[in-house]
PDB file of N, CA and C in Angstrom:
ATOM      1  N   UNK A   1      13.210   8.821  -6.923  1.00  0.00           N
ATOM      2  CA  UNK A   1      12.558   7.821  -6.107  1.00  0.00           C
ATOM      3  C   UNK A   1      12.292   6.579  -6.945  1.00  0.00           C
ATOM      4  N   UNK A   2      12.259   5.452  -6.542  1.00  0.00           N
ATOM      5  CA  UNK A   2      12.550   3.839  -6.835  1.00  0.00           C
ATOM      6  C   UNK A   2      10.798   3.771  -7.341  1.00  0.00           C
ATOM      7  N   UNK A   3      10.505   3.282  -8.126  1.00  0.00           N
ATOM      8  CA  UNK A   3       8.807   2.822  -8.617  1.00  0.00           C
ATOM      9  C   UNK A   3       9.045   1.046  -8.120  1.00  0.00           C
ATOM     10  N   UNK A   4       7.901   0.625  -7.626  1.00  0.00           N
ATOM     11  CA  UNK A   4       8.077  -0.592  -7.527  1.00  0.00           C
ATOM     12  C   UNK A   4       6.329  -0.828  -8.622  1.00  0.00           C
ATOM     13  N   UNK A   5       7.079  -2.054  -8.941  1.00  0.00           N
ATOM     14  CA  UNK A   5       5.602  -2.928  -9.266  1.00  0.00           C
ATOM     15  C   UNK A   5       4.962  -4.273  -8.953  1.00  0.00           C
ATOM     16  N   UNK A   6       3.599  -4.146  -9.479  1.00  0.00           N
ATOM     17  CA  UNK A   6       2.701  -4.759  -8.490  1.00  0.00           C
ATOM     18  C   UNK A   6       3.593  -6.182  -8.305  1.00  0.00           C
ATOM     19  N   UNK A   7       4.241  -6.885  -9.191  1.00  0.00           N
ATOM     20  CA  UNK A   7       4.670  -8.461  -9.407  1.00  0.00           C
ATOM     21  C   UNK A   7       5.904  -8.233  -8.486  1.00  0.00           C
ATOM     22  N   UNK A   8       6.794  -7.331  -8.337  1.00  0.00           N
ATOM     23  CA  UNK A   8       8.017  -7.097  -7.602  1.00  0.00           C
ATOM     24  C   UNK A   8       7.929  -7.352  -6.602  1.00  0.00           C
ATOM     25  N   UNK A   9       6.615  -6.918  -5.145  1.00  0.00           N
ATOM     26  CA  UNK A   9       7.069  -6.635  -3.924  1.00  0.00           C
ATOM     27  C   UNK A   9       5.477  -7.021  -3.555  1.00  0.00           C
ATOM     28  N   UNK A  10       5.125  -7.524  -2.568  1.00  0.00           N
ATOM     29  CA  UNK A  10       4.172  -7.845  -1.449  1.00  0.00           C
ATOM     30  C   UNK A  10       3.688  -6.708  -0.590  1.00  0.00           C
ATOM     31  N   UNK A  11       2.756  -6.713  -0.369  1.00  0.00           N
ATOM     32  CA  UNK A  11       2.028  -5.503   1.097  1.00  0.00           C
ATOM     33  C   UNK A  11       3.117  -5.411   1.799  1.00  0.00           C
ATOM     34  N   UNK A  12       3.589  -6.409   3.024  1.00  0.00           N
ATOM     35  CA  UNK A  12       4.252  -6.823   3.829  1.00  0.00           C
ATOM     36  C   UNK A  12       5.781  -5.767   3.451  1.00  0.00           C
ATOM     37  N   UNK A  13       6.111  -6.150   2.011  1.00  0.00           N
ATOM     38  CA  UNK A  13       7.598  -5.375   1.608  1.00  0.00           C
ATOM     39  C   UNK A  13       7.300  -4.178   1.159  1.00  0.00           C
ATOM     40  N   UNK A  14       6.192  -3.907   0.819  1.00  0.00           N
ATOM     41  CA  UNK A  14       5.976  -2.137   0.262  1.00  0.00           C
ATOM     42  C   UNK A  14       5.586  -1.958   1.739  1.00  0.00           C
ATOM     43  N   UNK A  15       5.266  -1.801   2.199  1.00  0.00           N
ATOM     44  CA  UNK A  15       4.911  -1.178   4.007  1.00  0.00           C
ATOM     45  C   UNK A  15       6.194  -1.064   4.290  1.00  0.00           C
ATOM     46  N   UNK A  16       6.556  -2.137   5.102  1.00  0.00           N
ATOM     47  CA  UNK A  16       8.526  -2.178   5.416  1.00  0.00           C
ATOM     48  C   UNK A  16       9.032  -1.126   4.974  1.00  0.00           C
ATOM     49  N   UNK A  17       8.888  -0.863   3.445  1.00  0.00           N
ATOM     50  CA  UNK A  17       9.830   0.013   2.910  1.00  0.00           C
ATOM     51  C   UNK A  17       9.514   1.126   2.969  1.00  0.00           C
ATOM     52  N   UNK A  18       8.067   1.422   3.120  1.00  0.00           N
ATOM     53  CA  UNK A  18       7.831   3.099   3.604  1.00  0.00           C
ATOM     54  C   UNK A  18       8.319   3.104   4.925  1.00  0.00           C
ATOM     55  N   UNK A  19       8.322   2.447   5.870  1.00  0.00           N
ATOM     56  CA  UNK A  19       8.858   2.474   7.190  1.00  0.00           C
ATOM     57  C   UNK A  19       9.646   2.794   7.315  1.00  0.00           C
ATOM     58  N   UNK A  20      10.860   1.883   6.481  1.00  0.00           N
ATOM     59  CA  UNK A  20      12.321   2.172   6.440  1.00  0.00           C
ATOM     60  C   UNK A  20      12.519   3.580   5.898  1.00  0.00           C
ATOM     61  N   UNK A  21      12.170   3.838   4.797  1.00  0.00           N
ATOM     62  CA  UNK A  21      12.155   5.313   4.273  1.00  0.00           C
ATOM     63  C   UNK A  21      11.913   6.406   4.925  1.00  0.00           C
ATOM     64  N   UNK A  22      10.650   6.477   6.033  1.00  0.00           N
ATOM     65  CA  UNK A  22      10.072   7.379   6.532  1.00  0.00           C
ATOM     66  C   UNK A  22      10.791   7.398   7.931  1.00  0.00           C
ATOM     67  N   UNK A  23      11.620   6.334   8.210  1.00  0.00           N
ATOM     68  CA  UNK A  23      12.001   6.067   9.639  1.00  0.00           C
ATOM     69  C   UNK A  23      11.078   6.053  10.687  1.00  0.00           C
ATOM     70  N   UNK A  24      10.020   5.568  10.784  1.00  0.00           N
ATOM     71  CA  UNK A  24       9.000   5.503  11.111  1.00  0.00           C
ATOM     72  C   UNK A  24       8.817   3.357  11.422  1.00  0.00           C
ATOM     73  N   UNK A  25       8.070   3.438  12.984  1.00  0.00           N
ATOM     74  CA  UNK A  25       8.791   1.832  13.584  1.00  0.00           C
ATOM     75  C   UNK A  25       7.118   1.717  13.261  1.00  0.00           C
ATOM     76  N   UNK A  26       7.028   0.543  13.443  1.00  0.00           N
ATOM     77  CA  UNK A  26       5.674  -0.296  13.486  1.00  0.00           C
ATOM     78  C   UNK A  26       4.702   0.158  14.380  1.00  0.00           C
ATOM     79  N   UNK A  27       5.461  -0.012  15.373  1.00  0.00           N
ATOM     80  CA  UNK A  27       4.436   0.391  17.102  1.00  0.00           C
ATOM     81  C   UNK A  27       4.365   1.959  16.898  1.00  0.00           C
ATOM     82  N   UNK A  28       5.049   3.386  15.781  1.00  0.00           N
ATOM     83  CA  UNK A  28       4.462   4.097  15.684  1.00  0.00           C
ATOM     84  C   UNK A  28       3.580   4.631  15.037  1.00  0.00           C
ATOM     85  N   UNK A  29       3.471   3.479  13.648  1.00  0.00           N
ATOM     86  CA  UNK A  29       2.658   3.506  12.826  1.00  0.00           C
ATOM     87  C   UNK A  29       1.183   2.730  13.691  1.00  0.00           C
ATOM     88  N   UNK A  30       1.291   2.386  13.866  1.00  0.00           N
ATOM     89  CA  UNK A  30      -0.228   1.618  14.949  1.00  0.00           C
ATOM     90  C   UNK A  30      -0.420   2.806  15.921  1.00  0.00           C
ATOM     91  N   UNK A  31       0.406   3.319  16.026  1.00  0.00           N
ATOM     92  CA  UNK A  31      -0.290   4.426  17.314  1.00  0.00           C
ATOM     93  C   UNK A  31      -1.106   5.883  16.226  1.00  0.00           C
ATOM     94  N   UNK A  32      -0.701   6.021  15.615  1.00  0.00           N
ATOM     95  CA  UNK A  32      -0.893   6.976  14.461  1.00  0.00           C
ATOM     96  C   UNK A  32      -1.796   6.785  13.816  1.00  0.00           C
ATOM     97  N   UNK A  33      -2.281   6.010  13.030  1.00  0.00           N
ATOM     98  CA  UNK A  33      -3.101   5.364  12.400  1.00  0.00           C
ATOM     99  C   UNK A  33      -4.454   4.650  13.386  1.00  0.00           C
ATOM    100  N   UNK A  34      -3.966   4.731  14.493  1.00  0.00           N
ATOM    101  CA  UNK A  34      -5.357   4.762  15.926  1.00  0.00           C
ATOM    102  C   UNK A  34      -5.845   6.152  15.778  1.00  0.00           C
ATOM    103  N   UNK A  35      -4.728   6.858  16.070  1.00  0.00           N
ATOM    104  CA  UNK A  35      -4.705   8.382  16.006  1.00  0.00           C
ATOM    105  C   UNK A  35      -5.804   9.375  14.949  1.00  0.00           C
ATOM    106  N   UNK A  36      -5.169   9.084  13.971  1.00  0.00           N
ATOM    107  CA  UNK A  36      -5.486  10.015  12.717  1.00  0.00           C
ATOM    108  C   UNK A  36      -6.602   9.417  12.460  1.00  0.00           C
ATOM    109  N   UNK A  37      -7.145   7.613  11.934  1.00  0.00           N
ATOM    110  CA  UNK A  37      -8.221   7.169  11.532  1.00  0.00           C
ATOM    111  C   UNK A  37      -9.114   6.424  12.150  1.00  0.00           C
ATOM    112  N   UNK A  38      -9.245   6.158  13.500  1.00  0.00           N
ATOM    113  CA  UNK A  38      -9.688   5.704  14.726  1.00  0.00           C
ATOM    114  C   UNK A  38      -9.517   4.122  14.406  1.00  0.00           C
ATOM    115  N   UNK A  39      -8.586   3.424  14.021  1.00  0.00           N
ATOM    116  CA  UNK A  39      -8.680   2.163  13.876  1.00  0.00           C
ATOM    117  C   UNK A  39      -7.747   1.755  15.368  1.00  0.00           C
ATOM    118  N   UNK A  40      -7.482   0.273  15.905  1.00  0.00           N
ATOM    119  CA  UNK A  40      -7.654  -0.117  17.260  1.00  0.00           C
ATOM    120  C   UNK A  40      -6.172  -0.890  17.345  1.00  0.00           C
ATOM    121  N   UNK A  41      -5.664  -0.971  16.570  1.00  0.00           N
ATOM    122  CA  UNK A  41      -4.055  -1.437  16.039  1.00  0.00           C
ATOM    123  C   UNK A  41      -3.597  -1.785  16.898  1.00  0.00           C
ATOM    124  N   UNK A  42      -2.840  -2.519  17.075  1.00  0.00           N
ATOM    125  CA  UNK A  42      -1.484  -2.695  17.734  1.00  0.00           C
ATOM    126  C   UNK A  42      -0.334  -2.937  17.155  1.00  0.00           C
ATOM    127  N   UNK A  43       0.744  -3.003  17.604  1.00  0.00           N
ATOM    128  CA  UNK A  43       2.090  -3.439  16.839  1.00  0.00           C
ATOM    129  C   UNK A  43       1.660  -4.934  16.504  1.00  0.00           C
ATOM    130  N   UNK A  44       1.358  -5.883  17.429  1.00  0.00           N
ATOM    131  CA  UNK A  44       1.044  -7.227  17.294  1.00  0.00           C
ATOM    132  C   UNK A  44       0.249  -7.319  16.340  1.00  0.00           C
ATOM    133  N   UNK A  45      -0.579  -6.907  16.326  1.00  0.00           N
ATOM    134  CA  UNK A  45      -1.863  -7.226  15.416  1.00  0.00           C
ATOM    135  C   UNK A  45      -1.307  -6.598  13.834  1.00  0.00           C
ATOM    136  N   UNK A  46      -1.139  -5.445  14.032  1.00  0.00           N
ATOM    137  CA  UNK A  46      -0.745  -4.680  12.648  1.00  0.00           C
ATOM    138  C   UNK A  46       0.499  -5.761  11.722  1.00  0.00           C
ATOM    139  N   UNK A  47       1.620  -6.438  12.707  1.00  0.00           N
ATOM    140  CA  UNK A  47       2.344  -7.358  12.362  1.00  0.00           C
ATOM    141  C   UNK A  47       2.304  -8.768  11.458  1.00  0.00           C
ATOM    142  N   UNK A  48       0.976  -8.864  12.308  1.00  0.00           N
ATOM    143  CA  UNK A  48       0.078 -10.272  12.183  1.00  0.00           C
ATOM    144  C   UNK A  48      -0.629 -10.051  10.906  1.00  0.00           C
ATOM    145  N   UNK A  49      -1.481  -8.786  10.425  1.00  0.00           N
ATOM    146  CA  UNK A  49      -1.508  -8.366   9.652  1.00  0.00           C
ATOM    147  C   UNK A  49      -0.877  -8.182   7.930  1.00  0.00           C
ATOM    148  N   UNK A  50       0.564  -8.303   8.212  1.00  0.00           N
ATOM    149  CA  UNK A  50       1.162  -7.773   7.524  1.00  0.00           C
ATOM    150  C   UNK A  50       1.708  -9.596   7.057  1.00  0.00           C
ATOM    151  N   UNK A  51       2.094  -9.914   7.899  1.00  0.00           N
ATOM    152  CA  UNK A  51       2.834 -11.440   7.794  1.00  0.00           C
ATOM    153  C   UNK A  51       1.382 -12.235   7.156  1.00  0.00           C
ATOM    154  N   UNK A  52      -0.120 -12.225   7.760  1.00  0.00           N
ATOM    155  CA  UNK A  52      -0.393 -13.325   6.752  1.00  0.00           C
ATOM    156  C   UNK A  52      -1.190 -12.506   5.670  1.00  0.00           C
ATOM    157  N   UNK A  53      -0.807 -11.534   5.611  1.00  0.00           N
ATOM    158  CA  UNK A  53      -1.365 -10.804   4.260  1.00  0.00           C
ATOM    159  C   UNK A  53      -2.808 -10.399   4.051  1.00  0.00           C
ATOM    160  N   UNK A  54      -3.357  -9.638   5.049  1.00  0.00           N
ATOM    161  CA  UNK A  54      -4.632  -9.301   5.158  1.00  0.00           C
ATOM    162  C   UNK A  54      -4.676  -8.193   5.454  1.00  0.00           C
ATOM    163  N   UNK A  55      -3.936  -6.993   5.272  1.00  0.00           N
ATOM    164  CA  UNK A  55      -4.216  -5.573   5.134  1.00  0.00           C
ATOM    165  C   UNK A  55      -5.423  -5.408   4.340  1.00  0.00           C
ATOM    166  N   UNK A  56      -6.438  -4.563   4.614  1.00  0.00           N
ATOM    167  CA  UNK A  56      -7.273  -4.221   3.733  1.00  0.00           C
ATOM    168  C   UNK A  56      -6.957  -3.051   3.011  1.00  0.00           C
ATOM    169  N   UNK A  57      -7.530  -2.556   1.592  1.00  0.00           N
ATOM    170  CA  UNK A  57      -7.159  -2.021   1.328  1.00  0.00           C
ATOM    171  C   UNK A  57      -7.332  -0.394   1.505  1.00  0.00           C
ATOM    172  N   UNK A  58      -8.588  -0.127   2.159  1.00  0.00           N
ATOM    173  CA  UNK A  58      -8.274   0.803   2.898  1.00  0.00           C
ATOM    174  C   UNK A  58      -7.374   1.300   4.239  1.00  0.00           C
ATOM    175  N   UNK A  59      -6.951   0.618   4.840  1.00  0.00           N
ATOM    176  CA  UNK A  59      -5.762  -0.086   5.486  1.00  0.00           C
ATOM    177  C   UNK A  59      -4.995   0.661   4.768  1.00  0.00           C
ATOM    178  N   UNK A  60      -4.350   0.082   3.503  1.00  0.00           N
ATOM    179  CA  UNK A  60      -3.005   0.194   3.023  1.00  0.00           C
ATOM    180  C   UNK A  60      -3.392   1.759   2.108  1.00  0.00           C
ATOM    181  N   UNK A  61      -4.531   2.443   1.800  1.00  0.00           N
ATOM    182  CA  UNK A  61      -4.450   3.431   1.929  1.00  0.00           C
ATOM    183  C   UNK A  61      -4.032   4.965   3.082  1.00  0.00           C
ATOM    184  N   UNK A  62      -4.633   4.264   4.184  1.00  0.00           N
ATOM    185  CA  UNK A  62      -4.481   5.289   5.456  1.00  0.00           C
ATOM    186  C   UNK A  62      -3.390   5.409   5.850  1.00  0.00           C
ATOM    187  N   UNK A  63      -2.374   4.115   5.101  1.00  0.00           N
ATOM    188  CA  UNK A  63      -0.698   4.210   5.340  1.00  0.00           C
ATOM    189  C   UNK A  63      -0.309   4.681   4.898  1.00  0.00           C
ATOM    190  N   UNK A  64      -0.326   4.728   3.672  1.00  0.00           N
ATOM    191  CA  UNK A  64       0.114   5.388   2.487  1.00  0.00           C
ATOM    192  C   UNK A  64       0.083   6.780   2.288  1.00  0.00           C
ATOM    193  N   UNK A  65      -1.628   7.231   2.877  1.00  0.00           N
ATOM    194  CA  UNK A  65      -1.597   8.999   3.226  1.00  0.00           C
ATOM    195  C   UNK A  65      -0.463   9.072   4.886  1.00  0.00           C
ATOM    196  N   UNK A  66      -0.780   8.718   5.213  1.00  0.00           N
ATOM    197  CA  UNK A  66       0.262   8.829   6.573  1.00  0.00           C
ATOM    198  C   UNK A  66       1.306   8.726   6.613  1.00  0.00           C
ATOM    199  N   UNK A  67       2.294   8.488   6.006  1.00  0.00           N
ATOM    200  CA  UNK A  67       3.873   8.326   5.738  1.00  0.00           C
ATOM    201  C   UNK A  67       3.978   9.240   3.925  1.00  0.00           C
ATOM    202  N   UNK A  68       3.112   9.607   3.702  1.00  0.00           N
ATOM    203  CA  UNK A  68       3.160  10.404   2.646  1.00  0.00           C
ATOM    204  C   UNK A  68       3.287   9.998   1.573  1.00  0.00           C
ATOM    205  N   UNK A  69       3.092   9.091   0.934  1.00  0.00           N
ATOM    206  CA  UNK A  69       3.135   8.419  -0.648  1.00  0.00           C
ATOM    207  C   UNK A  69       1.549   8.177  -0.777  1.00  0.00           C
ATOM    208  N   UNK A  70       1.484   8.630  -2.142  1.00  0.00           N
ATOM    209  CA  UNK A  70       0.615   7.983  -3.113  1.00  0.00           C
ATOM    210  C   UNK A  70       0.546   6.913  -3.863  1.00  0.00           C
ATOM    211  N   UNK A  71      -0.628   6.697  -4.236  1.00  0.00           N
ATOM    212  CA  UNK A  71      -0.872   5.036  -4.559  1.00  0.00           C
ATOM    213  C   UNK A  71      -1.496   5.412  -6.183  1.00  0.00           C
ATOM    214  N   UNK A  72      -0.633   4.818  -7.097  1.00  0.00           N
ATOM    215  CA  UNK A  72      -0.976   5.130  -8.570  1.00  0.00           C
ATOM    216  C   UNK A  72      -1.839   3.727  -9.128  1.00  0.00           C
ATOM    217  N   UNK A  73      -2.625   3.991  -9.980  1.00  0.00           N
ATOM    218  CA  UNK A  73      -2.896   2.392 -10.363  1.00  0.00           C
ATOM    219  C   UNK A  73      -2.897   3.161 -12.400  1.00  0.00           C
ATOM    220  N   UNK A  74      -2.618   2.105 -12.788  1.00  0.00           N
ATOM    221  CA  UNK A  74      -2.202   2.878 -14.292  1.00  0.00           C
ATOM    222  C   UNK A  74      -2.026   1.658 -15.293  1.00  0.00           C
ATOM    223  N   UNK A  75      -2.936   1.978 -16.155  1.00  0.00           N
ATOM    224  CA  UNK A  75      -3.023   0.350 -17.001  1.00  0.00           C
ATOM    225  C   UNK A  75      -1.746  -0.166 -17.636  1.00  0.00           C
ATOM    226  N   UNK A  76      -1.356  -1.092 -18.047  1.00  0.00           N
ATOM    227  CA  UNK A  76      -0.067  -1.816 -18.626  1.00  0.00           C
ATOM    228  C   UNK A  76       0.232  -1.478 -20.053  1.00  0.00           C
ATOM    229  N   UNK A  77       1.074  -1.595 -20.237  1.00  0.00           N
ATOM    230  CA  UNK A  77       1.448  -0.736 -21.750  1.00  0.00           C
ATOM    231  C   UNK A  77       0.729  -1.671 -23.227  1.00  0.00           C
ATOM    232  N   UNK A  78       0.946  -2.937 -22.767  1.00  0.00           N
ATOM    233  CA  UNK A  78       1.064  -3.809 -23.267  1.00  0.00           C
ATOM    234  C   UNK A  78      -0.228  -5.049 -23.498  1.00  0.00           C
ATOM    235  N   UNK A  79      -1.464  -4.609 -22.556  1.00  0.00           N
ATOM    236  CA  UNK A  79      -2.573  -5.341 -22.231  1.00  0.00           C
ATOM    237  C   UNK A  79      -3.720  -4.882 -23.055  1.00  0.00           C
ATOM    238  N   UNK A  80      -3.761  -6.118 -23.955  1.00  0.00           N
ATOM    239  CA  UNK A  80      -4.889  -6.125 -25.128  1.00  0.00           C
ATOM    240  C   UNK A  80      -6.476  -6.921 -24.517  1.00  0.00           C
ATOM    241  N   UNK A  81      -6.765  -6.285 -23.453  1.00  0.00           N
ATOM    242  CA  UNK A  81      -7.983  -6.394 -23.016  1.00  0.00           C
ATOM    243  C   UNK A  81      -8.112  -7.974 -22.679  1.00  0.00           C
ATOM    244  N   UNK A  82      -9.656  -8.127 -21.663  1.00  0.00           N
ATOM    245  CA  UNK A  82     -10.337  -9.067 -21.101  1.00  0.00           C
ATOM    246  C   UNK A  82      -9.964 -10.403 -22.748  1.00  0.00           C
ATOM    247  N   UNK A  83     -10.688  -9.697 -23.802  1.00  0.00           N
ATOM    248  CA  UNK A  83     -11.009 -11.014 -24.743  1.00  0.00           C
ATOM    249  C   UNK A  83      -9.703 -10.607 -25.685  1.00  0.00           C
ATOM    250  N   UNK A  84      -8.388  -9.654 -26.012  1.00  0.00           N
ATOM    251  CA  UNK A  84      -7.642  -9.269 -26.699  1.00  0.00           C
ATOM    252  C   UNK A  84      -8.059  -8.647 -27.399  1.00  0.00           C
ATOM    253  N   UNK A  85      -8.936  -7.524 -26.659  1.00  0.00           N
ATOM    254  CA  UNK A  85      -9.052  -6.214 -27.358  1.00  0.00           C
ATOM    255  C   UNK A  85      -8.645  -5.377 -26.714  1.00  0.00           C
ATOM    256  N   UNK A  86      -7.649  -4.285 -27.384  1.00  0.00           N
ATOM    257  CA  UNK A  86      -6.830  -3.221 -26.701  1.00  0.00           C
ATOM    258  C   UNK A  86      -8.095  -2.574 -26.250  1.00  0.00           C
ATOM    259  N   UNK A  87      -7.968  -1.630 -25.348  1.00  0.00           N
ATOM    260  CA  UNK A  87      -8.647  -0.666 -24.081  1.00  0.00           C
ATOM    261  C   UNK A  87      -8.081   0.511 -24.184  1.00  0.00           C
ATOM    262  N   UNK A  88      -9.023   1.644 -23.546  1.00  0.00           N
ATOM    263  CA  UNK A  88      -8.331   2.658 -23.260  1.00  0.00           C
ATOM    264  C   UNK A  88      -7.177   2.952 -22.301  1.00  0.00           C
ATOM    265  N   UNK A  89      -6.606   4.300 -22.070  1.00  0.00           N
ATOM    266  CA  UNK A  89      -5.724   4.331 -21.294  1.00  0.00           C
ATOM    267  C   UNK A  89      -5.917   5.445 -20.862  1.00  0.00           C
ATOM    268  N   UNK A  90      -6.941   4.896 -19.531  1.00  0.00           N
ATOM    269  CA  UNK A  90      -7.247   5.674 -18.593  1.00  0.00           C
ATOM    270  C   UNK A  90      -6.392   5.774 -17.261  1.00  0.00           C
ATOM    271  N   UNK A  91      -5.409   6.588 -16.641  1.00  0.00           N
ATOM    272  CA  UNK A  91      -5.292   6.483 -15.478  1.00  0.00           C
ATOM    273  C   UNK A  91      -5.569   7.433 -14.077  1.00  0.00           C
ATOM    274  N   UNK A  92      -5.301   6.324 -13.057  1.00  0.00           N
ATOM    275  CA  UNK A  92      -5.835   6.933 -12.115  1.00  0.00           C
ATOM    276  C   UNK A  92      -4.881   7.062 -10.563  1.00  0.00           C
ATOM    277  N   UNK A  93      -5.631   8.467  -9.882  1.00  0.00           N
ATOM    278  CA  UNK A  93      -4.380   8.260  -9.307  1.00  0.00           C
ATOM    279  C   UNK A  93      -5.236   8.310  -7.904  1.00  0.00           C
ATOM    280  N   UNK A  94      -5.015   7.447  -6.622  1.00  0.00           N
ATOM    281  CA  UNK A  94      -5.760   7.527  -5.901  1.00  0.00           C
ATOM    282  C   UNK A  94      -5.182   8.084  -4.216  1.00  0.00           C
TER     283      UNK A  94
END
């Protein structure tokens, strides 16, 4: 399976692409996600959503359990802290 990262791809194109993957359409992801987490969706709205970039992020969690992927967050290999002091390397998986 393909890893994307955060600088690569937008909400808008990581959604799409679980869609496409899962074969799973918009208007059934809004019905589902009414379904499973009582939110009030529509295809329109969820669309509208997606185009001016205001998924919340619990939002883009309840998708993410619902089409079946996990959401990793995992520090950078390379990031010598707030003032350039290296940090631990803690990760997490949510």
């Amino acid at each position: 399976m393909q890893e994307f990262k955060a600088a690569d791809v937008n909400t808008k194109t990581l959604i799409k692409g679980m869609l496409l993957f899962r074969d799973v359409s918009l208007t059934k992801l809004a019905e589902e996600l009414n379904k499973k987490f009582g939110y009030t969706f529509t295809q329109s709205n969820l669309s509208r959503k997606l185009n001016s970039d205001t998924v919340k992020w619990s939002e883009l969690k309840d998708i993410a359990r619902l089409l079946g992927y996990n959401i990793k967050i995992f520090p950078a290999q390379n990031w010598k802290g707030v003032e350039g002091e290296h940090t631990s390397n803690i990760s997490t998986t949510l």
